[in-house]
Structure formats: C-alpha cells, structure tokens
C-alpha atoms as a PDB file:
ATOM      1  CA  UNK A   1     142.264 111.692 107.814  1.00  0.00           C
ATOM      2  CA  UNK A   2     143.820 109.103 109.769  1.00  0.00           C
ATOM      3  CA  UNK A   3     142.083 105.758 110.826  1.00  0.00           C
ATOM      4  CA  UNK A   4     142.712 103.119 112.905  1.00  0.00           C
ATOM      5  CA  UNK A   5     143.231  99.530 111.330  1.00  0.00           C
ATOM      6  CA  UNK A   6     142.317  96.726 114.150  1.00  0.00           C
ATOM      7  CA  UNK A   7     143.532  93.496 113.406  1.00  0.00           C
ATOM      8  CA  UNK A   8     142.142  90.365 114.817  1.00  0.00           C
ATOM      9  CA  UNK A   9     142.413  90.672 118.700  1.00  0.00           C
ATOM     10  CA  UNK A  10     140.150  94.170 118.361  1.00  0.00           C
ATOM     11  CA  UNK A  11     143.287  95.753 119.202  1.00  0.00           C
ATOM     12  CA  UNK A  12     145.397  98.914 116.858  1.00  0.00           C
ATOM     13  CA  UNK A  13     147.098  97.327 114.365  1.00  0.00           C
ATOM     14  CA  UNK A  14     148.683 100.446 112.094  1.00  0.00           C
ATOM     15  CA  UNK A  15     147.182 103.388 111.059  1.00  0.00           C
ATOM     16  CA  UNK A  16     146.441 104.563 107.301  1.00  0.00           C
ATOM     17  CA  UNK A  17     145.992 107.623 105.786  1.00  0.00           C
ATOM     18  CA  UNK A  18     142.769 108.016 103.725  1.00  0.00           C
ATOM     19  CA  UNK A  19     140.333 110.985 102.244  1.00  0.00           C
ATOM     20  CA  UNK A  20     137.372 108.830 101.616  1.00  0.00           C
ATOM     21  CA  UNK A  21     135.761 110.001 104.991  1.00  0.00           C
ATOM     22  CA  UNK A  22     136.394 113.846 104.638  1.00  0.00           C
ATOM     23  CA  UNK A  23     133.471 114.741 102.467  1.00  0.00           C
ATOM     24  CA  UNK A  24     130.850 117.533 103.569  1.00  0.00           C
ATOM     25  CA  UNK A  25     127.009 115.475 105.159  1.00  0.00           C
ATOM     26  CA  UNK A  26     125.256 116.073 102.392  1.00  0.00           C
ATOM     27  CA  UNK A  27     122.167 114.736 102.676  1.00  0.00           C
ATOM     28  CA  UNK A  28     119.850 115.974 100.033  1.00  0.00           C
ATOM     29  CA  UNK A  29     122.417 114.562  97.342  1.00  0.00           C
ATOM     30  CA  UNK A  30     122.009 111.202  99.419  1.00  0.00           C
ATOM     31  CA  UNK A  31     118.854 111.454  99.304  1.00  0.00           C
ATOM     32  CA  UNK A  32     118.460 112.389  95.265  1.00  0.00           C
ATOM     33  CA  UNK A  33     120.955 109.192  95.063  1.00  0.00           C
ATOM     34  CA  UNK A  34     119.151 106.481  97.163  1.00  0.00           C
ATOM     35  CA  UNK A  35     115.691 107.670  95.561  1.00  0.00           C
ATOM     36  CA  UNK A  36     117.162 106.983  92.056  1.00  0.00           C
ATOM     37  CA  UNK A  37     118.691 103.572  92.877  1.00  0.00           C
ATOM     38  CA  UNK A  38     115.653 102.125  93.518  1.00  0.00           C
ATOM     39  CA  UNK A  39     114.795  98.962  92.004  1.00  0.00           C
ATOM     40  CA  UNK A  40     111.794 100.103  89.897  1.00  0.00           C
ATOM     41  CA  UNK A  41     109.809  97.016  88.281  1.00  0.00           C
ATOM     42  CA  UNK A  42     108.216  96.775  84.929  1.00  0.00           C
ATOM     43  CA  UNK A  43     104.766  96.048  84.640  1.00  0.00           C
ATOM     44  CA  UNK A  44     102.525  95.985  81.544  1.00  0.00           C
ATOM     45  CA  UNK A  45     100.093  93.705  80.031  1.00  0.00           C
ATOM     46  CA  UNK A  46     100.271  90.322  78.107  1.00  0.00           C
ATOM     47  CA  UNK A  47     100.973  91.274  74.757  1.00  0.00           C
ATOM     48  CA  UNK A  48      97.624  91.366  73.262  1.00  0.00           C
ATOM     49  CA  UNK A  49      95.687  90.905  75.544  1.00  0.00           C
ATOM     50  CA  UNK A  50      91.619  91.208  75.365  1.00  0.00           C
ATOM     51  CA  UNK A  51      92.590  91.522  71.767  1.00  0.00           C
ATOM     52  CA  UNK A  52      93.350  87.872  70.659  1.00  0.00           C
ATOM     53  CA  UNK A  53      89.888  87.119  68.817  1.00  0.00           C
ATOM     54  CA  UNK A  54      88.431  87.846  65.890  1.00  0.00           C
ATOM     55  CA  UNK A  55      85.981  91.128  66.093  1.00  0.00           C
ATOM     56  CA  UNK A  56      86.356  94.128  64.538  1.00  0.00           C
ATOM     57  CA  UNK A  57      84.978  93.689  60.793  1.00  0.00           C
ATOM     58  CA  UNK A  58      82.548  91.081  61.306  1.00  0.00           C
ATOM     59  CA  UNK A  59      79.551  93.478  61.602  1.00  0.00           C
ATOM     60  CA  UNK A  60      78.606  95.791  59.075  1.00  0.00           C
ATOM     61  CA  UNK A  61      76.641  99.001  59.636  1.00  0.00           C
ATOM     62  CA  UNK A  62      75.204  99.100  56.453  1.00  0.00           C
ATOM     63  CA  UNK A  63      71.180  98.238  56.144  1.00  0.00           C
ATOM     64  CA  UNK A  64      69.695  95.997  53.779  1.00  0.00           C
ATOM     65  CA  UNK A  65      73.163  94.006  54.328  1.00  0.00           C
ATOM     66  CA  UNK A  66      74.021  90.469  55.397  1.00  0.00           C
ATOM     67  CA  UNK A  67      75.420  90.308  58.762  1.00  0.00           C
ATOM     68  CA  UNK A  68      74.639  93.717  59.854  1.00  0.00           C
ATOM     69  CA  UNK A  69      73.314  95.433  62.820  1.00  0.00           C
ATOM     70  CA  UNK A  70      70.761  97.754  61.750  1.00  0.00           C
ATOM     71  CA  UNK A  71      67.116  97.661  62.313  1.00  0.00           C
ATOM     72  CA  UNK A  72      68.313  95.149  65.468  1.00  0.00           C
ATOM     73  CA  UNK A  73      69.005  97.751  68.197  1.00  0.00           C
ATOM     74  CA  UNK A  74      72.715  97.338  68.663  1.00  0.00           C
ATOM     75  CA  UNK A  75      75.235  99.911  69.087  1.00  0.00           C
ATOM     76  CA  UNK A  76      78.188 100.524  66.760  1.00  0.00           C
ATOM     77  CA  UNK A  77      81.185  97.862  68.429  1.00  0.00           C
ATOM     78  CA  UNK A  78      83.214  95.623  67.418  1.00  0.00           C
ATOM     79  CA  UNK A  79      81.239  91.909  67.799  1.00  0.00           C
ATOM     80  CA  UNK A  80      82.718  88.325  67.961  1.00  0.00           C
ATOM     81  CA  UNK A  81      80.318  85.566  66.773  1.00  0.00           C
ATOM     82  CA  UNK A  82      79.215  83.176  68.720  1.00  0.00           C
ATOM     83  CA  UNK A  83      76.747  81.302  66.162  1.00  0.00           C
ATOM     84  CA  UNK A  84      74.840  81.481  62.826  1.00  0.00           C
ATOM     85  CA  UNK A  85      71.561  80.284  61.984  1.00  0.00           C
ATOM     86  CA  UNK A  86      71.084  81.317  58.434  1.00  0.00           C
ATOM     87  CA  UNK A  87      70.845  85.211  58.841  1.00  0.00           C
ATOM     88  CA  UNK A  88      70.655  85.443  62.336  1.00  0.00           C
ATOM     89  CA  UNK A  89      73.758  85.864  64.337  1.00  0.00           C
ATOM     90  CA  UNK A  90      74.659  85.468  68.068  1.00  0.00           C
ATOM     91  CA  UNK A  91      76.823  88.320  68.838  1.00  0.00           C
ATOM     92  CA  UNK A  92      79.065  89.876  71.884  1.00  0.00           C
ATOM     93  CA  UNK A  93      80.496  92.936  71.820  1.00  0.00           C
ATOM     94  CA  UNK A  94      84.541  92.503  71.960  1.00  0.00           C
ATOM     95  CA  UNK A  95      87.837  94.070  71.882  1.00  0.00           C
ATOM     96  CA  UNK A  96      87.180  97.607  73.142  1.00  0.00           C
ATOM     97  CA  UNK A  97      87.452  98.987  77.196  1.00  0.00           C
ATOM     98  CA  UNK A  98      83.794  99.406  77.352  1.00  0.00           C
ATOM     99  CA  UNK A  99      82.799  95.566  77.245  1.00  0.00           C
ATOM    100  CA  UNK A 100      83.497  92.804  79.203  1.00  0.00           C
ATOM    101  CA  UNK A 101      86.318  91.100  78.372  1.00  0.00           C
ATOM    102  CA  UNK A 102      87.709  93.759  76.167  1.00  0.00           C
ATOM    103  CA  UNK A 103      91.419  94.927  76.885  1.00  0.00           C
ATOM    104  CA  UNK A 104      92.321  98.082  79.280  1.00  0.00           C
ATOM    105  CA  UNK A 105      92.168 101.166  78.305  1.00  0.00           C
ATOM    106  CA  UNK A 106      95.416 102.929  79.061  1.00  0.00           C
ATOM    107  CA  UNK A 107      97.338  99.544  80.801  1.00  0.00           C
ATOM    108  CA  UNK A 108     101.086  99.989  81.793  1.00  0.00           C
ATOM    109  CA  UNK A 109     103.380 100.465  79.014  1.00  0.00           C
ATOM    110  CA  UNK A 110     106.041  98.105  80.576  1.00  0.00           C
ATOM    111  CA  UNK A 111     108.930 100.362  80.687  1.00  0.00           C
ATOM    112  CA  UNK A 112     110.391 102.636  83.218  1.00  0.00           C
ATOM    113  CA  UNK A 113     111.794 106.296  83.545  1.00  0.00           C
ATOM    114  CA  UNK A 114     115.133 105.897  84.948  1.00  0.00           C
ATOM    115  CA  UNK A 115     116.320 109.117  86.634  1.00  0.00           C
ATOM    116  CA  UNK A 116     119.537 110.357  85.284  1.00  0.00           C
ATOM    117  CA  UNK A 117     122.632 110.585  87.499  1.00  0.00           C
ATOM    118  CA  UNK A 118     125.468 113.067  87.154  1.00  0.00           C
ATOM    119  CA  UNK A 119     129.135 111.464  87.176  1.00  0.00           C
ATOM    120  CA  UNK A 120     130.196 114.023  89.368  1.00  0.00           C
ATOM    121  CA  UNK A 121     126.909 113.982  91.845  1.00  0.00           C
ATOM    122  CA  UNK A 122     127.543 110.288  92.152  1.00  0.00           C
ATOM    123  CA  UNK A 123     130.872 110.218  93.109  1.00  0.00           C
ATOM    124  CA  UNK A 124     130.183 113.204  95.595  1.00  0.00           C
ATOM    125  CA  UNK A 125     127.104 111.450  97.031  1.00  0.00           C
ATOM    126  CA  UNK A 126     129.117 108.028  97.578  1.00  0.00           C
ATOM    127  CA  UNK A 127     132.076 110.004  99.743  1.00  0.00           C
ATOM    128  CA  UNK A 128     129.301 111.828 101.542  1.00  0.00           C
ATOM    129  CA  UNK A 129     127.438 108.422 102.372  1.00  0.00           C
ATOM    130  CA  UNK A 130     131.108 107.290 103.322  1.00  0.00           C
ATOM    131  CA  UNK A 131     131.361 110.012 105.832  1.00  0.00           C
ATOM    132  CA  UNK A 132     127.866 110.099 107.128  1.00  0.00           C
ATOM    133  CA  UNK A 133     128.824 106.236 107.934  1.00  0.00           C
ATOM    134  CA  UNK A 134     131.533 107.555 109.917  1.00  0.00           C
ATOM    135  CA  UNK A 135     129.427 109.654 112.250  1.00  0.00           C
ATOM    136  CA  UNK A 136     128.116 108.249 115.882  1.00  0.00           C
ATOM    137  CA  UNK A 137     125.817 111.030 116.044  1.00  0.00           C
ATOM    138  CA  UNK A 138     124.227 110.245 112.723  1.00  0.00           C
ATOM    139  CA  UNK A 139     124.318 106.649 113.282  1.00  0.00           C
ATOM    140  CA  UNK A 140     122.322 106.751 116.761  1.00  0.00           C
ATOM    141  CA  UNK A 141     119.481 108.893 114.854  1.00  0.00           C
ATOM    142  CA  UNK A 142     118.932 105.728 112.780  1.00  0.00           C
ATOM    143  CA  UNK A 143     118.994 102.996 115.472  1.00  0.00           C
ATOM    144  CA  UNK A 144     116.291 104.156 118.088  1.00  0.00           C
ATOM    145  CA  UNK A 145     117.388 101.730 120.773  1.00  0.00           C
ATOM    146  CA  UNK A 146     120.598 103.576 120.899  1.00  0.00           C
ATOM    147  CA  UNK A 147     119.291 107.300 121.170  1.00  0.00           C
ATOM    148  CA  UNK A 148     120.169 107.601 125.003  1.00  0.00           C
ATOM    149  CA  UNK A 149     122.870 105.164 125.059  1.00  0.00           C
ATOM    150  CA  UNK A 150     126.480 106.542 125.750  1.00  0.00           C
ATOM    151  CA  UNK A 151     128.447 105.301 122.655  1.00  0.00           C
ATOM    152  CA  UNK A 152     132.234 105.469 122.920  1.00  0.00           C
ATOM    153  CA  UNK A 153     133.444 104.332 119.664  1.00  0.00           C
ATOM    154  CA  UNK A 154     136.014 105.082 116.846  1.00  0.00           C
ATOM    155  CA  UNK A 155     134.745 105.303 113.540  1.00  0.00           C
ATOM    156  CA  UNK A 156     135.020 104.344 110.787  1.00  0.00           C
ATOM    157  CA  UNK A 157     135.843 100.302 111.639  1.00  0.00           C
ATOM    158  CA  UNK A 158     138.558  99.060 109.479  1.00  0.00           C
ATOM    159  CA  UNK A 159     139.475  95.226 110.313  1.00  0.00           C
ATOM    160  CA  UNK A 160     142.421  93.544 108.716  1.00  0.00           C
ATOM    161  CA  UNK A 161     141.843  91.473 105.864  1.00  0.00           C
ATOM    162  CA  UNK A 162     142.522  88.042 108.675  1.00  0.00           C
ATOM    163  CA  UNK A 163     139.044  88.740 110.321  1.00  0.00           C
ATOM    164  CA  UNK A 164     137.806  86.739 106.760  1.00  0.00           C
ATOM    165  CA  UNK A 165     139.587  84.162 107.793  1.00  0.00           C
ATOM    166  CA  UNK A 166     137.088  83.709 111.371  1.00  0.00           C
ATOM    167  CA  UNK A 167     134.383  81.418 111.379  1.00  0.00           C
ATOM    168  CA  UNK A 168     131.102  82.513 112.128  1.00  0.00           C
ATOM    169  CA  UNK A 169     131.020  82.009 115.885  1.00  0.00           C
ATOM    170  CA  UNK A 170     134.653  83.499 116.105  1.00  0.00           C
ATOM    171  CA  UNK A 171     133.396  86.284 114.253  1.00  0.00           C
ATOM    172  CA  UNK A 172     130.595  86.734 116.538  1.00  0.00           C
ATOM    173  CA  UNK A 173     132.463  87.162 119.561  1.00  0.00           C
ATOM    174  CA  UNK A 174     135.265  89.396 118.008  1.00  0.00           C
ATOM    175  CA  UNK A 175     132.249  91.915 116.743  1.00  0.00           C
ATOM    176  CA  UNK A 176     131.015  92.100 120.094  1.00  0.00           C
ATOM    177  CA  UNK A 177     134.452  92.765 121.597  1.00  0.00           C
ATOM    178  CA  UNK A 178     135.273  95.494 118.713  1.00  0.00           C
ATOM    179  CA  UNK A 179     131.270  97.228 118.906  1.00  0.00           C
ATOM    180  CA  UNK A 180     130.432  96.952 122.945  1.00  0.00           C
ATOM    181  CA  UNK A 181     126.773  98.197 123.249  1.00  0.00           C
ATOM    182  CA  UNK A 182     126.703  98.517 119.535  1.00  0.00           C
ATOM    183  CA  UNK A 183     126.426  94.987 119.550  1.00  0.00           C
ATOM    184  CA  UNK A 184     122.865  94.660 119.929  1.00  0.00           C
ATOM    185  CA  UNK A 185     121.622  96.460 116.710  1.00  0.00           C
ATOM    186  CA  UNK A 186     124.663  94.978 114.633  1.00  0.00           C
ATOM    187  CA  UNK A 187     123.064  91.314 114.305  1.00  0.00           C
ATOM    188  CA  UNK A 188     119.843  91.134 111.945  1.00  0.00           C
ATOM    189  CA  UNK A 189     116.707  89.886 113.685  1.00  0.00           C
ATOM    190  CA  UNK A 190     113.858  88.227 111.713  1.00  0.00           C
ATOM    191  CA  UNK A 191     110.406  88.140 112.967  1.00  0.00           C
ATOM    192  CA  UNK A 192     107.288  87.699 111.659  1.00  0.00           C
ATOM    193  CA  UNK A 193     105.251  91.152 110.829  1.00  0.00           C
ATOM    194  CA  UNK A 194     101.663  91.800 113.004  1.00  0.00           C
ATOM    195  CA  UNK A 195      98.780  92.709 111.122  1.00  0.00           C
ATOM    196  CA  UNK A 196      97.226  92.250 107.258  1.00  0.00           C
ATOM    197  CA  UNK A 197     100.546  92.614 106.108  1.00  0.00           C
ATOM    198  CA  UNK A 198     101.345  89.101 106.671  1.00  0.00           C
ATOM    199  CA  UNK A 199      98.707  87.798 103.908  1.00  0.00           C
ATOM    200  CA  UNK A 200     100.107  90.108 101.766  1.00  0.00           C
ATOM    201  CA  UNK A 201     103.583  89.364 100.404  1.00  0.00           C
ATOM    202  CA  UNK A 202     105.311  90.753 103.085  1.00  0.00           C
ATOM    203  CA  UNK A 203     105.104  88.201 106.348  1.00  0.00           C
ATOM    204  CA  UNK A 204     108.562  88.998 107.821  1.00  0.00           C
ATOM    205  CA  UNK A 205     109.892  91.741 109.029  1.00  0.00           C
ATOM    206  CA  UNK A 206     113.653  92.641 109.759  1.00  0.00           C
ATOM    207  CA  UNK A 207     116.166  95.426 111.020  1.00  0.00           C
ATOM    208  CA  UNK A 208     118.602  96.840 109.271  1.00  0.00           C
ATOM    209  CA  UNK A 209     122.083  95.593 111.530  1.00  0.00           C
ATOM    210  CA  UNK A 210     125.512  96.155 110.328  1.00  0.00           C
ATOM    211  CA  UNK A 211     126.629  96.200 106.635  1.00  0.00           C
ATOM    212  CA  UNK A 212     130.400  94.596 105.710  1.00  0.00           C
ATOM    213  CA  UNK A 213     132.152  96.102 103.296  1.00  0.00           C
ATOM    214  CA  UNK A 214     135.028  93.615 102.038  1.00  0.00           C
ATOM    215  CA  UNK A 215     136.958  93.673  98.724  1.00  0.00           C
ATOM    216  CA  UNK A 216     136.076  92.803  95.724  1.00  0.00           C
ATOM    217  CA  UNK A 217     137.944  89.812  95.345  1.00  0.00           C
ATOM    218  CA  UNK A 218     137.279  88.561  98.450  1.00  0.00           C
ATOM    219  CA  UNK A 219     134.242  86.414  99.485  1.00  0.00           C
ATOM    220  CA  UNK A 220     132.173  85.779 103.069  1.00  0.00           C
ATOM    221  CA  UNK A 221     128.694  84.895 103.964  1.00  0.00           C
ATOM    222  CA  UNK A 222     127.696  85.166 107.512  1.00  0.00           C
ATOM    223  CA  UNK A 223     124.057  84.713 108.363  1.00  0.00           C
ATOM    224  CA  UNK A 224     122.470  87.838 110.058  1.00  0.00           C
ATOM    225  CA  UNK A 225     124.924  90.109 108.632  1.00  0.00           C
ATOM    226  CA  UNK A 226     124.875  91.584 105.428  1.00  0.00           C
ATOM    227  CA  UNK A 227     128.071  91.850 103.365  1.00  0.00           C
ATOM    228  CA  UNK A 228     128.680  93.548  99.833  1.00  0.00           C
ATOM    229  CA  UNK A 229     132.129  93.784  97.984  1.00  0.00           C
ATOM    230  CA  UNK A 230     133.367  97.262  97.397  1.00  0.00           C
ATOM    231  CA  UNK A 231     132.458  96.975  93.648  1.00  0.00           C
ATOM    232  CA  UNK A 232     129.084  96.653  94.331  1.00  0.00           C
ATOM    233  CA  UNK A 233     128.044  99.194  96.644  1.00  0.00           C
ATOM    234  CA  UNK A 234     125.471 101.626  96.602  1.00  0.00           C
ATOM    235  CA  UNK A 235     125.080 104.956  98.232  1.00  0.00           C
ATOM    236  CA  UNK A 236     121.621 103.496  99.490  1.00  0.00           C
ATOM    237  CA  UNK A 237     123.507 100.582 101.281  1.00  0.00           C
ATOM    238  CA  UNK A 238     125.113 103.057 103.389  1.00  0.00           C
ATOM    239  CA  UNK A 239     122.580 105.200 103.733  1.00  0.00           C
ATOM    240  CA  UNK A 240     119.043 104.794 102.901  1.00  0.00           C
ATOM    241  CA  UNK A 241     116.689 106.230 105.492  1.00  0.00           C
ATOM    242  CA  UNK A 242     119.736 107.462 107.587  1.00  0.00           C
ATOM    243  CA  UNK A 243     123.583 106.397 108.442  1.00  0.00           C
ATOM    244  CA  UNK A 244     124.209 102.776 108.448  1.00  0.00           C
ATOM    245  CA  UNK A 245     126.427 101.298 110.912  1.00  0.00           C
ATOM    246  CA  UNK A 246     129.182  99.728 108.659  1.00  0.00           C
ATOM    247  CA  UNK A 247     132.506  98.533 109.018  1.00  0.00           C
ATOM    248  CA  UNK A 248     135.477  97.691 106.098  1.00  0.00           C
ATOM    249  CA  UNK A 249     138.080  95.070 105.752  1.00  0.00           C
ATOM    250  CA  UNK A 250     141.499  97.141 104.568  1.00  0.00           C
ATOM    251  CA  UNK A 251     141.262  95.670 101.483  1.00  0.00           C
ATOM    252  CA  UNK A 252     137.887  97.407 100.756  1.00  0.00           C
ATOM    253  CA  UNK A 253     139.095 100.703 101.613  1.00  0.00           C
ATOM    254  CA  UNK A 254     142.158 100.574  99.150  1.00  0.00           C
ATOM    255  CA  UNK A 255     139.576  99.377  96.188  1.00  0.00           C
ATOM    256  CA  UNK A 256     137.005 102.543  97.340  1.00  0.00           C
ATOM    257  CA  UNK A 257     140.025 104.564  97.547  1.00  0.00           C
ATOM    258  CA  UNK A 258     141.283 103.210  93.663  1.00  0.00           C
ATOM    259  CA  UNK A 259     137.268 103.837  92.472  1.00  0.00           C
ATOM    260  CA  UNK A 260     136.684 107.682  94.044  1.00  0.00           C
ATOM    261  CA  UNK A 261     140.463 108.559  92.535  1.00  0.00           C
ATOM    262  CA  UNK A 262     139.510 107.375  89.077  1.00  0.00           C
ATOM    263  CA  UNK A 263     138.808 109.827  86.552  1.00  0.00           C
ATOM    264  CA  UNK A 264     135.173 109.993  85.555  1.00  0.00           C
ATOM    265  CA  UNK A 265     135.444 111.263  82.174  1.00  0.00           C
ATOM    266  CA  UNK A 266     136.580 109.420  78.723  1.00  0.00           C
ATOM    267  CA  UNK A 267     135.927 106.522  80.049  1.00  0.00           C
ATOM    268  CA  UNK A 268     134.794 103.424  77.801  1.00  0.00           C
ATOM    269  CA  UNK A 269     132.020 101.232  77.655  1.00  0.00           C
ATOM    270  CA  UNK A 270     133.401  98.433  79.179  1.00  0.00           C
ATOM    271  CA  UNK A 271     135.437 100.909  82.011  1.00  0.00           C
ATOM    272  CA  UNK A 272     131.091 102.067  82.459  1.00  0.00           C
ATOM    273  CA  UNK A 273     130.836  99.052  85.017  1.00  0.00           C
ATOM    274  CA  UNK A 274     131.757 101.114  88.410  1.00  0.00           C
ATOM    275  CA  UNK A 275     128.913 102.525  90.785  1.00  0.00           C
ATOM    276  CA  UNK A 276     129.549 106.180  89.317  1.00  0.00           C
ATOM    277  CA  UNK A 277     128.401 105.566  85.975  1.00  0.00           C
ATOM    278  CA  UNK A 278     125.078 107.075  86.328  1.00  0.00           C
ATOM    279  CA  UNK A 279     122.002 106.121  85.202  1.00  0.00           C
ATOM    280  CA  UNK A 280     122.647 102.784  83.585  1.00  0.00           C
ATOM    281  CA  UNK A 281     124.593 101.484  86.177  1.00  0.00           C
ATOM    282  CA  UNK A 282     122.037 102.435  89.038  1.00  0.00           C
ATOM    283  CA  UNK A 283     119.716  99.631  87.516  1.00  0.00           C
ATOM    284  CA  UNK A 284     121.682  97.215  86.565  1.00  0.00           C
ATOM    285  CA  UNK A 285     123.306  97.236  90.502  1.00  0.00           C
ATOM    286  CA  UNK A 286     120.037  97.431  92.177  1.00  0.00           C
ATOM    287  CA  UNK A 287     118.644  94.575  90.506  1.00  0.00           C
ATOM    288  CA  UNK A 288     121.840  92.586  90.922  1.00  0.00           C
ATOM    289  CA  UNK A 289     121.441  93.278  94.837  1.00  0.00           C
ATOM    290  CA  UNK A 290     117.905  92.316  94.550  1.00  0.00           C
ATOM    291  CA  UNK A 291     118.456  88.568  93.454  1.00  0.00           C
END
C-alpha cells in the first residue's frame, strides 16, 4: 500500500510504498500473542525456609529410651529442643506444615511456564497488530471519548525522521496540528486512582495515549508520550486490549520493513535477538520494557 510521509510542517512530504499494513485483523492471534508476552513474575520461598533448625532425629519413638516420647502423650513429629534438665526435655514440634512455624506445604516453585510462540504466528500477529494500528474504526473502539466523534484522519502516521529533531513544546504543537481531535487522547494523563486501590501498590492511574515508534538507532524521550524503537516492539504495545493509536518516524518503518522480510528459519543464536523469536524472546522483551 501506499502511505503518506509528512515532514515537519504536518504537510505531504513523498509517498512510500510498503506491505507492512496489508495483513488480514486478526485478532485472536493478537490476542494468543499479547497474552503470552506478559511479564509473568517468579515467586517461591526463601530457600529453606521453616526448615533451618535442627528437628527431625532428636526424638526417638522407642520406649524405655533416652530422649523419647513415649509414655509422655506426644504425637509422632519432628521436635526442636528448647531445654534439658537431666531426662526431661522441653520440646516444640518443628519443620512440618502442621505446626507453627513449620514451612508450607506445597509453596511456589519459583519458576514459570512460558507459553511457546510459533516463528511464523509471531511474525503474522506483529503485521496484523501493524494493520489493526492502521484502522480509525478500530482505534475509536479503544478510546471511548472518541466513539461519536467524526475522525477524519489518514492512517498510518509516518513523520520524517526531522520531527526528532523538535523539542518537546515544538513537538507538542506539531502533534496537535498533524492529530486534530485526536489530540486529546494522544497525551498521557496521570491521576491518582479512587478507592482501596490506592493503599495497595497501585495509587496512580493512567491512559493509554499515543505510542512512537522511532528507529532503532535513534533516541527521544518526551514526557507523556511513550516511545519504543522498532527493535523492541511488541505486538502488545500496539495492541493490548484493542488498537493503539501509534504513529512511526520513516526510519522505523524501513527497520520493521528489514525485520518482517527476514527469513525466520536457520537463523543463529545470536541472529535469535528480534521480536519473532518466540518464546525466549517474549520474556526477555517484556521484562526489558518493564524496567
């Protein structure tokens, strides 16, 4: 297809030819994609833990033997000592689930099932994010302040690499030239979250806005709007819980354009680093966008 390249006056610069938006919606791949590249944490116990004293093998259930337990009423567990007064013993039951102190009984293992990713299925679910970015009609079911607006738009949003060069307030203004009554869900708002929720790790809420998509080589920070080089993205960036409204430097679309082309087979281990590599690659990106 052909798309528009606007250069720094929001006006047509050129136009390129590209297939990275000509992918069939579709969304259960998405879906099956986004689910998978979910940072999933690791929890388990302290290593050893409840099991760091010395119990098991210091009672013996024999009778008419030192240190044991019968004739005494206790039950058959594993006993730290507390004190000894010739034959008499303080004892508390240790070790096992069933007393206090004692470790868990099944506790979290510490690792985690990563779900395995199909070359192919990857690279088809990226150009279908691609082109589910490119749709106004997809894009307004997201944003619910937009649903009876009247959007008159050309998607996708391709800037030339100059619009880097902008600062901030520059940038600003040019966006809202380029997006008209886009605008106004493009900018990430910060507030702070009502309720519970606030007490409970999560005091701030925030919206989703616009996502920048710039090369890999290149580099921008611009606070309120979040920006990821083409090397790094993830189909859940573009579309995790429906189309994102995104827009791409030129530069960004030639490096996509160099990733979806590349074969995905016999490739080696260190050629394993791009976002179709499946399953090892999912984690290692998602927890890379997490920090």
């Amino acid at each position: 297809m052909k798309a528009q390249i606007l250069n720094i006056t929001g006006k047509k610069a050129k136009e390129i030819e590209t297939n990275l938006f000509e992918e069939p919606i579709r969304e259960d791949i998405i879906c099956k994609i986004a689910e998978a590249e979910k940072l999933k944490q690791p929890h388990s116990s302290k290593y050893r833990a409840g099991m760091n004293r010395s119990a098991s093998g210091n009672v013996t259930h024999r009778r008419h033997s030192w240190k044991s337990d019968r004739g005494r009423g206790l039950s058959r567990v594993p006993r730290k000592i507390f004190w000894r007064r010739g034959t008499q013993f303080s004892w508390q039951g240790a070790i096992i689930p069933s007393v206090k102190g004692g470790r868990r009984a099944h506790p979290p293992k510490g690792h985690v099932n990563l779900k395995k990713i199909n070359k192919k299925e990857m690279k088809k679910a990226l150009l279908s994010a691609l082109t589910y970015t490119s749709s106004i009609n997809e894009i307004k079911k997201k944003y619910a302040s937009l649903k009876n607006e009247k959007v008159e738009i050309n998607l996708p949003i391709i800037l030339e690499d100059k619009s880097l060069g902008l600062n901030t307030k520059d940038f600003f203004k040019f966006l809202e030239k380029i997006l008209g009554n886009l605008y106004n869900v493009a900018i990430q708002k910060k507030a702070i979250r009502a309720g519970k929720g606030t007490r409970r790790g999560r005091k701030y809420k925030k919206n989703a806005g616009i996502l920048f998509i710039i090369g890999k080589n290149n580099k921008k920070k611009i606070k309120g709007i979040e920006i990821i080089n083409s090397d790094n993205l993830l189909v859940s960036d573009l579309a995790s819980n429906g189309a994102r409204l995104t827009i791409f430097t030129e530069e960004a679309v030639n490096d996509l354009e160099r990733l979806i082309n590349k074969p995905v087979s016999n490739k080696t281990s260190r050629e394993k680093k791009s976002s179709l590599s499946g399953k090892s690659d999912i984690s290692k990106k998602s927890k890379e966008k997490k920090k």
